[in-house]
Protein backbone atom coordinates (compact mmCIF):
# COMPACT_ATOMS: atom_id res chain seq x y z
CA UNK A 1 -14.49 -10.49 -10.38
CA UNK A 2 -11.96 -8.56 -11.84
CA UNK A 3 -13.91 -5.49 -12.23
CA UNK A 4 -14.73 -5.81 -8.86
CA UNK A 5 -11.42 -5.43 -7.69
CA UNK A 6 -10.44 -2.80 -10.16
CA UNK A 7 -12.39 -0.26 -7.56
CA UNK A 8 -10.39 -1.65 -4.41
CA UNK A 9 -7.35 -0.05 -3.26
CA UNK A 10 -4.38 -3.09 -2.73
CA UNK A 11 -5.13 -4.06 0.91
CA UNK A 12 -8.82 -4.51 0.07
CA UNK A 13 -7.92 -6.54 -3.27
CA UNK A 14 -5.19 -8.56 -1.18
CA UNK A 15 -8.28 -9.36 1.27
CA UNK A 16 -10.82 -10.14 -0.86
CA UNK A 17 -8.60 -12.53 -3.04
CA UNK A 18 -7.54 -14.23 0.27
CA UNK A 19 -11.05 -14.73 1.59
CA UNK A 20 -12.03 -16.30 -1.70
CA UNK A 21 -8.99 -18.42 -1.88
CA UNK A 22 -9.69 -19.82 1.82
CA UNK A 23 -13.44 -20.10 0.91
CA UNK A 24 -12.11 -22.66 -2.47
CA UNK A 25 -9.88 -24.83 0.52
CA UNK A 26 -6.76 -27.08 -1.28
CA UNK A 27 -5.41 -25.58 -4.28
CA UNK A 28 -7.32 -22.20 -4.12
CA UNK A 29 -4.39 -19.51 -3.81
CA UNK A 30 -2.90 -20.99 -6.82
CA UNK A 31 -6.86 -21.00 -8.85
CA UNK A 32 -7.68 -17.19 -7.64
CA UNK A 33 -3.64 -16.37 -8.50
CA UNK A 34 -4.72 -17.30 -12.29
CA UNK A 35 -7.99 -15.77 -12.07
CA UNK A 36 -6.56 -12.51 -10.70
CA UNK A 37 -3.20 -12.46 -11.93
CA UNK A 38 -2.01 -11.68 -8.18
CA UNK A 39 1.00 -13.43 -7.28
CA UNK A 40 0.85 -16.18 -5.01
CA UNK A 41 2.70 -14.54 -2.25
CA UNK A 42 0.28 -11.69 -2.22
CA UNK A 43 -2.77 -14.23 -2.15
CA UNK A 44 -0.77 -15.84 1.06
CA UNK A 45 0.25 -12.34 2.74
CA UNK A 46 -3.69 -11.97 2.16
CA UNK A 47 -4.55 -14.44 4.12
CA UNK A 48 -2.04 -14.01 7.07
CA UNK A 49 -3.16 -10.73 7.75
CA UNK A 50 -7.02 -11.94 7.83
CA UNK A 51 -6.54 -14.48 10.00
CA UNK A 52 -4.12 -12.10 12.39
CA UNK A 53 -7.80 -10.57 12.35
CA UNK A 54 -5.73 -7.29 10.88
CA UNK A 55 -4.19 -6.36 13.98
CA UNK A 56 -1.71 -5.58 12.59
CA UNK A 57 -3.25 -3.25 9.65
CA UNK A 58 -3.90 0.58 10.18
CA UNK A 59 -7.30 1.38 9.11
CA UNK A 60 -6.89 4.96 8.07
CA UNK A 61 -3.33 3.81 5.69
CA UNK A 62 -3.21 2.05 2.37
CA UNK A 63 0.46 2.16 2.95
CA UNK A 64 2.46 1.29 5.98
CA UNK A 65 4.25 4.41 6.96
CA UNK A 66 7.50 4.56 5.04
CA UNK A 67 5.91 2.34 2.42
CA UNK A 68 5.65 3.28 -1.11
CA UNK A 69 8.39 5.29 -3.79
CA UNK A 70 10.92 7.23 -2.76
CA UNK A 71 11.07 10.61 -3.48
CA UNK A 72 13.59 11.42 -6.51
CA UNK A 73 16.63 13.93 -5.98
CA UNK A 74 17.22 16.34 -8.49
CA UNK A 75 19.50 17.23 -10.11
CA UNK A 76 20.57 21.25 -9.78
């Protein structure tokens, strides 16, 4: 499983650990958290967002816009 989501970007890893987490029922965010070494509040963002049906998810963005690092000043 973890190779698997080695070739997902993080929106697709976030989903895919969700679905399998709802699929186990009681206690499964915590099992796939230990499997995947995701943290539980990922697992659970995961699963908000899938059952939101992804509304609120662009399809052509990894990132939200303004999400990510910001760009470093330098130094003249």
């Amino acid at each position: 499983m973890n190779l698997y989501l080695s070739r997902l970007d993080e929106q697709q890893r976030r989903w895919y650990v969700a679905l399998e987490a709802k699929k186990m029922g009681h206690g499964g965010t915590q099992y796939m958290s230990l499997v995947t070494g995701m943290h539980v509040n990922t697992i659970r963002r995961g699963r908000r967002e899938l059952d939101e049906g992804l509304v609120s998810r662009r399809a052509n963005r990894v990132r939200s816009p303004g999400g990510g690092r910001l760009p470093i000043e330098k130094n003249t």
